[in-house]
N, C-alpha and C. Protein backbone atom coordinates (compact mmCIF):
# COMPACT_ATOMS: atom_id res chain seq x y z
N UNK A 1 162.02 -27.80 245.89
CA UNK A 1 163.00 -26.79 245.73
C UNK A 1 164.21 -27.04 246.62
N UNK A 2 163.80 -27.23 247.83
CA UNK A 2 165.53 -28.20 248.82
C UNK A 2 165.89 -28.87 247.90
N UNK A 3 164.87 -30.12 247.90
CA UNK A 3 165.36 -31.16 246.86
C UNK A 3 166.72 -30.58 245.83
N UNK A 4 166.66 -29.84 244.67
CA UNK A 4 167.14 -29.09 244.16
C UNK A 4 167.88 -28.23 244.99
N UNK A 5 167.94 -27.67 245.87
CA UNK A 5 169.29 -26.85 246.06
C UNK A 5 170.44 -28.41 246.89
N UNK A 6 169.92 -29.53 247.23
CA UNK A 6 170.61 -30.38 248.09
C UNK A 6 171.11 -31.06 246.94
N UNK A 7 170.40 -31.60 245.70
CA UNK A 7 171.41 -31.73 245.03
C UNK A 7 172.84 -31.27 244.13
N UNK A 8 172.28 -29.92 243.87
CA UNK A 8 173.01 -29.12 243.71
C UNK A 8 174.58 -29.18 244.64
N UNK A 9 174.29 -29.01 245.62
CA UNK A 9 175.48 -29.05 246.49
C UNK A 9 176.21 -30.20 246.14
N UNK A 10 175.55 -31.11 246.86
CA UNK A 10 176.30 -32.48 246.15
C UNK A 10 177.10 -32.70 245.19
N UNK A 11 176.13 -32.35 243.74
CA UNK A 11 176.88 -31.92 242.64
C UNK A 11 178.29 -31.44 242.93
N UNK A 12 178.14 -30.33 243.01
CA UNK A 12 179.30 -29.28 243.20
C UNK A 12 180.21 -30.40 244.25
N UNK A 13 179.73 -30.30 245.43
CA UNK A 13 181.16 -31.23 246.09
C UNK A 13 181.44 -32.47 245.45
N UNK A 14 180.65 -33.39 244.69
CA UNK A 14 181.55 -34.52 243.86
C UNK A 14 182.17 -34.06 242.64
N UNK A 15 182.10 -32.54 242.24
CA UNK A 15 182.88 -31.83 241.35
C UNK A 15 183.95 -31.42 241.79
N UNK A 16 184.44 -31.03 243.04
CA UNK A 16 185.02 -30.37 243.56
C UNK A 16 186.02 -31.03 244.35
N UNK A 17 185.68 -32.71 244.88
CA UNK A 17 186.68 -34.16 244.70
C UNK A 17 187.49 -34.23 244.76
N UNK A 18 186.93 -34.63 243.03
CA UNK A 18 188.05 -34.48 242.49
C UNK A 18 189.52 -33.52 241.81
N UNK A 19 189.20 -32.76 242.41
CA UNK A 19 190.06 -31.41 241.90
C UNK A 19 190.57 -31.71 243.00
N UNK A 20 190.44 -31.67 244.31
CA UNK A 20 191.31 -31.87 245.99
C UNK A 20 192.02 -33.22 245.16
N UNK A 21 191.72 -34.24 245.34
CA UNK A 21 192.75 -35.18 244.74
C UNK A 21 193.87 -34.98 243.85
N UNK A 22 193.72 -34.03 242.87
CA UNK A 22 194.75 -33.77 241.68
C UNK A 22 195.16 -33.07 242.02
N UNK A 23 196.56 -33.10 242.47
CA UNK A 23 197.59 -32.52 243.20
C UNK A 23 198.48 -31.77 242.31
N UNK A 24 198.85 -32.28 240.80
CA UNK A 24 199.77 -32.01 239.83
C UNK A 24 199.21 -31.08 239.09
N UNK A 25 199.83 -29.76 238.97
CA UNK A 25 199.88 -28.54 237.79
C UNK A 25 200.03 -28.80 237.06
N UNK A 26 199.48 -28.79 235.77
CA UNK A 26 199.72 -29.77 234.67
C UNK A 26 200.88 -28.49 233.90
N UNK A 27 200.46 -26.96 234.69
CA UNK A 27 201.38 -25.47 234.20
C UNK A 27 202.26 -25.85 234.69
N UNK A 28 203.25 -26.73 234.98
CA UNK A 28 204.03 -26.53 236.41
C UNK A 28 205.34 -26.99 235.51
N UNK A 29 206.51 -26.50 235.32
CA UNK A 29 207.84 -26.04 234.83
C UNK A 29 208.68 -27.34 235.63
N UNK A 30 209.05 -28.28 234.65
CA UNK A 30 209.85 -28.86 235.42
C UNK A 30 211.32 -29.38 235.15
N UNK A 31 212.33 -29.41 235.95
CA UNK A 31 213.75 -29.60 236.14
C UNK A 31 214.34 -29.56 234.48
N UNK A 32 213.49 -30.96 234.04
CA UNK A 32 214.00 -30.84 232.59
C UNK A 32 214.28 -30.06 231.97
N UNK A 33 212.59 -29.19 231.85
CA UNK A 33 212.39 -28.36 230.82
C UNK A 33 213.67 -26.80 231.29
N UNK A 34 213.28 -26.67 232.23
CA UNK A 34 214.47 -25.15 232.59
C UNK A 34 215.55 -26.27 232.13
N UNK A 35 216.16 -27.09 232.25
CA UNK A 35 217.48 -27.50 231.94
C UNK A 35 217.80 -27.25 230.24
N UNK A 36 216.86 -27.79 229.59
CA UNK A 36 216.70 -28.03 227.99
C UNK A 36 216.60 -27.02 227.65
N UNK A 37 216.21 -25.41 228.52
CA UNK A 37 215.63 -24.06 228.14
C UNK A 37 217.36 -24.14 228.31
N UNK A 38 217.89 -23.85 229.49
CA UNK A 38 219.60 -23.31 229.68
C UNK A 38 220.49 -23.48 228.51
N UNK A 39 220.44 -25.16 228.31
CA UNK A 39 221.34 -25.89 226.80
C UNK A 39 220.89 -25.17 225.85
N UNK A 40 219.78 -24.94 225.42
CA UNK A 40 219.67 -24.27 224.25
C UNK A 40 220.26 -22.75 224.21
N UNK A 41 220.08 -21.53 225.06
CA UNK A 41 220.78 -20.48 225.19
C UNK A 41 222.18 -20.15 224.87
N UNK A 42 222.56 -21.80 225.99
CA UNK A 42 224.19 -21.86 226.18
C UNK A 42 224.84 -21.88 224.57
N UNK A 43 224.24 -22.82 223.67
CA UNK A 43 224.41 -23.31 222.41
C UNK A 43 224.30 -21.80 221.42
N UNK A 44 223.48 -21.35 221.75
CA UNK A 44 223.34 -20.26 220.69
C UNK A 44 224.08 -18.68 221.19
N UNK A 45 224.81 -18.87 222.62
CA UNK A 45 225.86 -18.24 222.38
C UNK A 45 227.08 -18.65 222.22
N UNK A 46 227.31 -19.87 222.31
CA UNK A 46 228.44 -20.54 221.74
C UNK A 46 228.66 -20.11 220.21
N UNK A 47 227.22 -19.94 219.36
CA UNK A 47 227.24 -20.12 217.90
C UNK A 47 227.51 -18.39 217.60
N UNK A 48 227.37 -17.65 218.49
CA UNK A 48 227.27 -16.18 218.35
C UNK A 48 228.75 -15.99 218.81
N UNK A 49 229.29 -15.98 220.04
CA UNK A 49 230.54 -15.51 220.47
C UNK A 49 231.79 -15.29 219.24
N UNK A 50 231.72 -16.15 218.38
CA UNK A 50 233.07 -16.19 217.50
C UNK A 50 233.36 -14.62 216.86
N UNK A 51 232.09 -14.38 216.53
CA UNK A 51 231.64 -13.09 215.81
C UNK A 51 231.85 -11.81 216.30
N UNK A 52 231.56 -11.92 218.00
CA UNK A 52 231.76 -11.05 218.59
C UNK A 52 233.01 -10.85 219.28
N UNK A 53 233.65 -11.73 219.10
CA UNK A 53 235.41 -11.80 219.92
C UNK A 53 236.11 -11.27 218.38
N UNK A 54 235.64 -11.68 217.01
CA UNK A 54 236.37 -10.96 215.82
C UNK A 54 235.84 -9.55 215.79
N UNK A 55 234.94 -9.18 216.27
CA UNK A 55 234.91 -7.61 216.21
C UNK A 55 235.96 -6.75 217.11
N UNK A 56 235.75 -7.49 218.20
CA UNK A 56 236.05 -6.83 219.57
C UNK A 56 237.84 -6.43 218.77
N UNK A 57 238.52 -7.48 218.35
CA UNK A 57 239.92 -7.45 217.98
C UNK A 57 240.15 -6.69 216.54
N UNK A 58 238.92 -6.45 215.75
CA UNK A 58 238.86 -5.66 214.62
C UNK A 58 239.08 -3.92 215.19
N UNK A 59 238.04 -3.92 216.22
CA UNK A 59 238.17 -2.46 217.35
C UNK A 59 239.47 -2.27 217.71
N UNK A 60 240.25 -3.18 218.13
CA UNK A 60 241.51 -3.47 218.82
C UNK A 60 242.45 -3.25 217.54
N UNK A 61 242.13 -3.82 216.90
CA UNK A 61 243.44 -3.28 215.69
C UNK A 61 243.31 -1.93 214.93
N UNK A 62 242.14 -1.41 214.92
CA UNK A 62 241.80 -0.28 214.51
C UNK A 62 242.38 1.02 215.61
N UNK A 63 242.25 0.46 216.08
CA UNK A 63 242.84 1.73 217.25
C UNK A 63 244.39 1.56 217.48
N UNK A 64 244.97 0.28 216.88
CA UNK A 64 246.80 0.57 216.89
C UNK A 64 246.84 1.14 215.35
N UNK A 65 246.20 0.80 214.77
CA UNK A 65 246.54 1.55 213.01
C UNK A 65 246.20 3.33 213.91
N UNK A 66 245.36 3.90 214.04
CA UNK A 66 245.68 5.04 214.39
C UNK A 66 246.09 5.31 215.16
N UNK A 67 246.52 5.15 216.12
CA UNK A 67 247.48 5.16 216.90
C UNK A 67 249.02 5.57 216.15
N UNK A 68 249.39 4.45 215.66
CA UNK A 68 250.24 4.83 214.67
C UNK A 68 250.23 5.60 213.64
N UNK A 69 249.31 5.80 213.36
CA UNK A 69 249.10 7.68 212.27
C UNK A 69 249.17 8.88 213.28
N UNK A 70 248.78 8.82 214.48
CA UNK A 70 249.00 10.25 215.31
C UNK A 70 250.15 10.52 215.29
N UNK A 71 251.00 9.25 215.55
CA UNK A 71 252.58 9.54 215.75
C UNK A 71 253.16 10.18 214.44
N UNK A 72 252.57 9.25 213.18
CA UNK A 72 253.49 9.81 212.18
C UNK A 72 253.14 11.36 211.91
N UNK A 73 251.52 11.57 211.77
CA UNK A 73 251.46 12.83 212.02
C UNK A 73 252.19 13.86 212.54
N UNK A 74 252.19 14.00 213.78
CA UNK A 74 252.90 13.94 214.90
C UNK A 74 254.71 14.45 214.06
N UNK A 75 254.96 13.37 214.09
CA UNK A 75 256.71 13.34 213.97
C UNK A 75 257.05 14.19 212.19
N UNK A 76 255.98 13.80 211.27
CA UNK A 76 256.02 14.50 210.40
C UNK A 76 255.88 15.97 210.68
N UNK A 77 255.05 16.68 211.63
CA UNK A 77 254.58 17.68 212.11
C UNK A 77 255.69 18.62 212.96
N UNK A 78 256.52 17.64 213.60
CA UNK A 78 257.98 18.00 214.53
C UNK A 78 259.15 17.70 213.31
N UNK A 79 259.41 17.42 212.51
CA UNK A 79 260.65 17.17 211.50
C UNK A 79 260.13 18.21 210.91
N UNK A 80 259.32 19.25 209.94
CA UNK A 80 259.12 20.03 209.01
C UNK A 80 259.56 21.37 209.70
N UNK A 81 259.12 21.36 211.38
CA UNK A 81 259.26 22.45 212.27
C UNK A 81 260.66 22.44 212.02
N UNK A 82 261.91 21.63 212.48
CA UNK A 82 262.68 21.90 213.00
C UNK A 82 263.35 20.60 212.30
N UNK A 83 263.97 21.02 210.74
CA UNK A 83 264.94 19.65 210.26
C UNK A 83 265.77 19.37 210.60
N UNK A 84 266.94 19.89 211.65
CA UNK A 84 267.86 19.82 212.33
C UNK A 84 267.58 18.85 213.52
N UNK A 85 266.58 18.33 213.39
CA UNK A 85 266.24 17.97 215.14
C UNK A 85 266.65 15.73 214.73
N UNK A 86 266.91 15.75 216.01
CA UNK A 86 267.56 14.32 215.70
C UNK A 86 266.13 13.41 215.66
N UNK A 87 266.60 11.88 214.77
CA UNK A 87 265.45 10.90 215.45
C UNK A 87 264.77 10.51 216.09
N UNK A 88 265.96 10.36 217.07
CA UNK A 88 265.69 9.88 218.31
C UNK A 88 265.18 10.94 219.10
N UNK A 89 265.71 12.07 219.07
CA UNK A 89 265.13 13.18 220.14
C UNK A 89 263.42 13.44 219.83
N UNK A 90 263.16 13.17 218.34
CA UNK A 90 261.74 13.46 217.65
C UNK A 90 260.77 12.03 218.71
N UNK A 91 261.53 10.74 218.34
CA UNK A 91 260.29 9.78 218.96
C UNK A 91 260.50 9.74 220.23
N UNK A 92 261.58 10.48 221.32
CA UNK A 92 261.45 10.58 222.39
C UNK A 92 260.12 11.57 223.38
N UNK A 93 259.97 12.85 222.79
CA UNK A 93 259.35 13.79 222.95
C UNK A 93 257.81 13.23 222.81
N UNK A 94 257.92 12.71 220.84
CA UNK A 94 256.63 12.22 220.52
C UNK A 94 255.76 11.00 221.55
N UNK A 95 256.69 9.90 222.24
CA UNK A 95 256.24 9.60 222.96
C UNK A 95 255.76 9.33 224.22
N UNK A 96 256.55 10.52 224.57
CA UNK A 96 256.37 10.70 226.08
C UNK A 96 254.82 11.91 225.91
N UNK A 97 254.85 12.24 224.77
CA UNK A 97 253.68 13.54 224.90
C UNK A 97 252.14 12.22 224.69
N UNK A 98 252.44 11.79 223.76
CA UNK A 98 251.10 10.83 223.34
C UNK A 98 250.85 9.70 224.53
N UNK A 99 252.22 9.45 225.11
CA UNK A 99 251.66 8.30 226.40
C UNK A 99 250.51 8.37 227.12
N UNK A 100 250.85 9.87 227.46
CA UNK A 100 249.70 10.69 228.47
C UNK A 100 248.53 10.86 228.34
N UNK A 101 248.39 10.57 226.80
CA UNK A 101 247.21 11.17 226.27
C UNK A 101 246.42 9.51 225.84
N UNK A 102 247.13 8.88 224.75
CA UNK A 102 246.42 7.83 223.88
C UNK A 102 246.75 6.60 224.99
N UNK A 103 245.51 5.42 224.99
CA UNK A 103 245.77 4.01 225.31
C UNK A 103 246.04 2.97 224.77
N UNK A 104 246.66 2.12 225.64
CA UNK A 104 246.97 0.99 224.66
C UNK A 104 245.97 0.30 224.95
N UNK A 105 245.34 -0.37 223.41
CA UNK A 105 243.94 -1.12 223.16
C UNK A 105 243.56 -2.63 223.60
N UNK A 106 245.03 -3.17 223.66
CA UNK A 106 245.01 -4.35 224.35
C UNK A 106 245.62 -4.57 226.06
N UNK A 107 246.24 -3.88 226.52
CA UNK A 107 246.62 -4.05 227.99
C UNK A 107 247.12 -2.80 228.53
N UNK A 108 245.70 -2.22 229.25
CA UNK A 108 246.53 -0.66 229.94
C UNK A 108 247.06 -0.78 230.78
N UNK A 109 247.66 -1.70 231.39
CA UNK A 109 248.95 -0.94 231.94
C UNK A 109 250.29 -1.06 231.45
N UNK A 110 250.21 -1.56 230.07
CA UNK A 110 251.68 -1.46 229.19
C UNK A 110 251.20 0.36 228.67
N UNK A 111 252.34 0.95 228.16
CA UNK A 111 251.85 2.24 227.34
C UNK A 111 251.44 1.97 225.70
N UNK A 112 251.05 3.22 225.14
CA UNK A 112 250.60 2.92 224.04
C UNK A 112 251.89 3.14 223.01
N UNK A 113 252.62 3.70 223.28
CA UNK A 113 253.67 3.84 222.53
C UNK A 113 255.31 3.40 223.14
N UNK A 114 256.19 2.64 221.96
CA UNK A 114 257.48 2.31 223.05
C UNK A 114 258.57 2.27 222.19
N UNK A 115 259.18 2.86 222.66
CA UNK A 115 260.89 3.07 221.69
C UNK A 115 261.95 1.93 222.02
N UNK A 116 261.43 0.98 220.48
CA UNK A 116 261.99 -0.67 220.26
C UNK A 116 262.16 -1.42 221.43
N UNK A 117 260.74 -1.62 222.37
CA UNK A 117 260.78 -2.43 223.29
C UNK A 117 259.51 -3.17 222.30
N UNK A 118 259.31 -4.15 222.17
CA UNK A 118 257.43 -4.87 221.49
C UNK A 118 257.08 -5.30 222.60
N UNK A 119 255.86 -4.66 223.26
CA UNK A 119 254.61 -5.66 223.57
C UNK A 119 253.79 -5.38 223.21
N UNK A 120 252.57 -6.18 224.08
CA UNK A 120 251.56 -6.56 223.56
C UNK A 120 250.75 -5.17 223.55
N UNK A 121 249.96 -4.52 222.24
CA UNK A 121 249.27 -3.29 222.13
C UNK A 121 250.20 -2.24 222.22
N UNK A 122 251.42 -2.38 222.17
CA UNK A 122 252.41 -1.10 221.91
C UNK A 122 252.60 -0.75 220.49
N UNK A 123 252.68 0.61 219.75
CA UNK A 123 253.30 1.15 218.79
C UNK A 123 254.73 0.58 218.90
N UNK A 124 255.41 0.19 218.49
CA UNK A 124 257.33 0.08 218.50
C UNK A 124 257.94 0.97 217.50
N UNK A 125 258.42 1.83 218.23
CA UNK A 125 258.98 3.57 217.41
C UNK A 125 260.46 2.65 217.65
N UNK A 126 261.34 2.75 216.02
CA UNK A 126 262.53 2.61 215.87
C UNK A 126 262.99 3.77 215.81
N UNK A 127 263.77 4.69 216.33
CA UNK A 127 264.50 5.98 215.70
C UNK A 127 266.24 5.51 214.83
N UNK A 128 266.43 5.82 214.15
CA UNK A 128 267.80 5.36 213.01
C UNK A 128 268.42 7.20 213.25
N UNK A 129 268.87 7.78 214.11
CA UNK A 129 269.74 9.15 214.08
C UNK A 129 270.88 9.50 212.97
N UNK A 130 271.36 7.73 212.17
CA UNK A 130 272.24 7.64 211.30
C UNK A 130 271.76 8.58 209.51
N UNK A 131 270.74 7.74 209.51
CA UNK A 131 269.84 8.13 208.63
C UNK A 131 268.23 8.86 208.70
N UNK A 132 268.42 9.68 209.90
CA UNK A 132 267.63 10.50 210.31
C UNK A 132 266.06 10.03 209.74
N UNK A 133 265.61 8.68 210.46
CA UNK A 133 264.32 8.64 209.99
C UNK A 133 263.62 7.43 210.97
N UNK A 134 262.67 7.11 211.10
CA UNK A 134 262.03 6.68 212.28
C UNK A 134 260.83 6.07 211.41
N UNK A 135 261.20 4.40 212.06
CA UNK A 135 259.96 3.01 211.48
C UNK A 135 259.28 3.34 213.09
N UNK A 136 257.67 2.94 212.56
CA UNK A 136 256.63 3.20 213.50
C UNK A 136 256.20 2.08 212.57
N UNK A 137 256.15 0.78 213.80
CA UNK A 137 254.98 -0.74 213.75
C UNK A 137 254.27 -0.56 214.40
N UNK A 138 252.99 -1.66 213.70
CA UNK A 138 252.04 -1.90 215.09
C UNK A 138 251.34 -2.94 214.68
N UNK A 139 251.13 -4.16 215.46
CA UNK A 139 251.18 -5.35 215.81
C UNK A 139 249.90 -5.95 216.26
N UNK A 140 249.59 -7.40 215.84
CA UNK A 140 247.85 -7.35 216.26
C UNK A 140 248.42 -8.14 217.64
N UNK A 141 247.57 -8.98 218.04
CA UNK A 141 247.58 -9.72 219.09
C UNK A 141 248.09 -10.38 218.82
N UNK A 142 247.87 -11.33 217.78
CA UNK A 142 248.36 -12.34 216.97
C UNK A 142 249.86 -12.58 216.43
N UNK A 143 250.69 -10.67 216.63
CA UNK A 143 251.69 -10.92 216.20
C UNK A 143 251.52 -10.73 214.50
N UNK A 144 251.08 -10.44 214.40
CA UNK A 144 250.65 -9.85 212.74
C UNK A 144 250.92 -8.30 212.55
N UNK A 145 251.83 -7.88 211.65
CA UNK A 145 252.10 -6.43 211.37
C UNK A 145 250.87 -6.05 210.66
N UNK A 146 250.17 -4.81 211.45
CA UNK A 146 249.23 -3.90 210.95
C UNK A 146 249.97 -2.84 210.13
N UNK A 147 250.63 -1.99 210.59
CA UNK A 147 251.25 -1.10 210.35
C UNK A 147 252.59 -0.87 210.17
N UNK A 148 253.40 -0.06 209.32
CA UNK A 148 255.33 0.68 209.44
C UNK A 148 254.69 0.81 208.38
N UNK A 149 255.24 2.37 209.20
CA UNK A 149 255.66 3.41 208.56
C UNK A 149 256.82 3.57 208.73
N UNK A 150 257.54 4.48 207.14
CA UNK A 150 258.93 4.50 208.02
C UNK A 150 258.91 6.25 207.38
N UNK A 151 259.37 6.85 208.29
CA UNK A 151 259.86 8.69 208.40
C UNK A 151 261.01 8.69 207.89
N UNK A 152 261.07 9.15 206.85
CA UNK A 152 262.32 10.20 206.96
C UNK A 152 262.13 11.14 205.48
N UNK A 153 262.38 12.55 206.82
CA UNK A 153 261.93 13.91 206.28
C UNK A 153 262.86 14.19 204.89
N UNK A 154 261.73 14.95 204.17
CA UNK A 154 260.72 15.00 204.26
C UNK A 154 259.28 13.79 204.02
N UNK A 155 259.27 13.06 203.78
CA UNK A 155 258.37 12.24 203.19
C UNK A 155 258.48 10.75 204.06
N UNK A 156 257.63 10.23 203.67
CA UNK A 156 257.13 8.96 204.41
C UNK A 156 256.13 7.72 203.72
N UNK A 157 257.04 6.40 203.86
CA UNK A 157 256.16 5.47 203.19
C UNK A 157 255.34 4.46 203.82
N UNK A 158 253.88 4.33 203.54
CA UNK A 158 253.35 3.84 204.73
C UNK A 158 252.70 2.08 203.91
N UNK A 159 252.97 1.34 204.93
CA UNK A 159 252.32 -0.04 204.58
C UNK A 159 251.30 0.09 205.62
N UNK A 160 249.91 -0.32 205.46
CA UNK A 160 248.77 -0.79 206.05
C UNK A 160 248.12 -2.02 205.98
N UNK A 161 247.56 -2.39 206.86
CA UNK A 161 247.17 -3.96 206.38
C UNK A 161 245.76 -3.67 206.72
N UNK A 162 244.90 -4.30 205.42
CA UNK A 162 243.39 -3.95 205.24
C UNK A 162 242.49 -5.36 206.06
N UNK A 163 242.19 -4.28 207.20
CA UNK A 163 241.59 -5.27 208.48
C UNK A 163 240.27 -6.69 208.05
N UNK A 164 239.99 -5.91 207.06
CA UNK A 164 238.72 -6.84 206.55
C UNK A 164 239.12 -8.38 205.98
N UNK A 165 240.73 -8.27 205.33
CA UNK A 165 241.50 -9.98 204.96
C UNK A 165 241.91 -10.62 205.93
N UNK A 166 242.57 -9.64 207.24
CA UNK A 166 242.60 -10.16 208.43
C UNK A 166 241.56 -10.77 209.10
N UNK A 167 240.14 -10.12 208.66
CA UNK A 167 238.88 -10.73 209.47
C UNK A 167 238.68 -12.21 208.49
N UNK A 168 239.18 -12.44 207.73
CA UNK A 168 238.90 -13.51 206.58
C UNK A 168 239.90 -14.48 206.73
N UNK A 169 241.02 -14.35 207.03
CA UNK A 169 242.36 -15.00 207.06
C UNK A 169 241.88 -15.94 208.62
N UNK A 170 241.56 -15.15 209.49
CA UNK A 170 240.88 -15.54 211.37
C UNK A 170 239.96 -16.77 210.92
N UNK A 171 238.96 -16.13 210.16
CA UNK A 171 237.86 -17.29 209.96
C UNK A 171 238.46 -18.14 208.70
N UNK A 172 238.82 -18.31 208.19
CA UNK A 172 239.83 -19.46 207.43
C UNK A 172 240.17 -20.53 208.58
N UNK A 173 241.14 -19.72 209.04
CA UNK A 173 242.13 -20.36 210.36
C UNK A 173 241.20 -20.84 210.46
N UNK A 174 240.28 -20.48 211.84
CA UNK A 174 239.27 -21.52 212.46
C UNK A 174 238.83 -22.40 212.26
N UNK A 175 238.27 -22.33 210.60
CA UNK A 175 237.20 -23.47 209.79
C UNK A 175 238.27 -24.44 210.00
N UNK A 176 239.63 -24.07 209.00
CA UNK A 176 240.69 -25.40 209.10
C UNK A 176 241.17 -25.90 209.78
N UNK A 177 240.70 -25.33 211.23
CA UNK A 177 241.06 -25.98 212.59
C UNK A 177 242.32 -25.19 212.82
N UNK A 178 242.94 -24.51 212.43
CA UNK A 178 244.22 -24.22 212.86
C UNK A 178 244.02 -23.02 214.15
C-alpha cells in the first residue's frame, strides 16, 4: 500500500514537470493579434463614416430650410399686420427677434440670420424697399442653394431643394472621385 501511495506521488510529480517547464499560454493574446483586431475596427469605420458625415449635413441642411420658413412665416405674419411697413424695417426687426432665439446649424458663433452679409450657416435676408419685398436664401456648406424665397405682400414664391437628390448628387461626387 506505500508501495502505491509512493508511486503515485511520483506519478503526479513527473506529471507535474512538465507543466513547470511550459512556460507559454497557449490563451495568451499576442501583439499581432490586438494589432490585426485594431486594423480591422479602424477599416470598418472608415467603411461606415461616409454615411454618417451625409446625415450629420442632411440635419444641417434641414435646419437652414426651416430656418428659413420661420422667417418667411414670420415676415409674411409682420407685412399682413401692417402693409405700410417698409422691407427693410420688416427683415430688420425679423432678425434681430429670431437671432436670439434660432441657431446657426453650422458655426455658432456666426448668427442664424443676416441681412446680405453670406456666411457659412446664415439665412441671407435681401430686403428690396423699392419693390417692397424681401429674398430669404439659404445655403448648404457646399455653397449649394437650399432655399429663396422671395416676399412680396401679399404672396410669396418659394423654391426648395429636395434634400434626398442632394444626398445622391454627394454620393455621385464621391464615387467619381470628384
Amino acid at each position: 500500500m506505500d508501495e502505491n501511495k509512493t508511486q503515485n506521488i511520483e506519478n503526479s510529480s513527473a506529471d507535474k514537470a512538465p507543466e513547470n517547464k511550459q512556460d507559454k499560454n497557449p490563451n495568451k493574446i499576442t501583439i499581432f493579434e490586438v494589432f490585426v483586431g485594431l486594423l480591422l475596427v479602424f477599416c470598418i469605420g472608415l467603411y461606415l463614416s461616409p454615411n454618417i458625415f451625409l446625415k450629420l449635413d442632411n440635419k444641417r441642411n434641414a435646419q437652414m430650410q426651416t430656418n428659413a420658413s420661420i422667417f418667411t412665416s414670420k415676415a409674411l405674419g409682420e407685412f399682413s399686420s401692417n402693409s405700410k411697413i417698409k422691407a427693410s424695417d420688416v427683415a430688420k426687426k425679423i432678425c434681430k427677434e429670431l437671432n436670439a432665439v434660432n441657431k446657426n446649424p453650422y458655426d455658432k458663433k456666426n448668427p442664424a440670420y443676416s441681412i446680405k452679409d453670406k456666411c457659412l450657416g446664415c439665412v441671407v435676408i435681401t430686403p428690396d424697399d423699392f419693390l417692397n419685398s424681401v429674398a430669404v436664401e439659404a445655403y448648404s456648406n457646399d455653397n449649394i442653394l437650399l432655399v429663396r424665397t422671395v416676399i412680396q405682400p401679399p404672396s410669396f414664391v418659394t423654391y426648395t431643394r429636395d434634400l434626398t437628390s442632394l444626398d445622391a448628387e454627394k454620393k455621385k461626387g464621391k464615387k467619381d472621385g470628384k
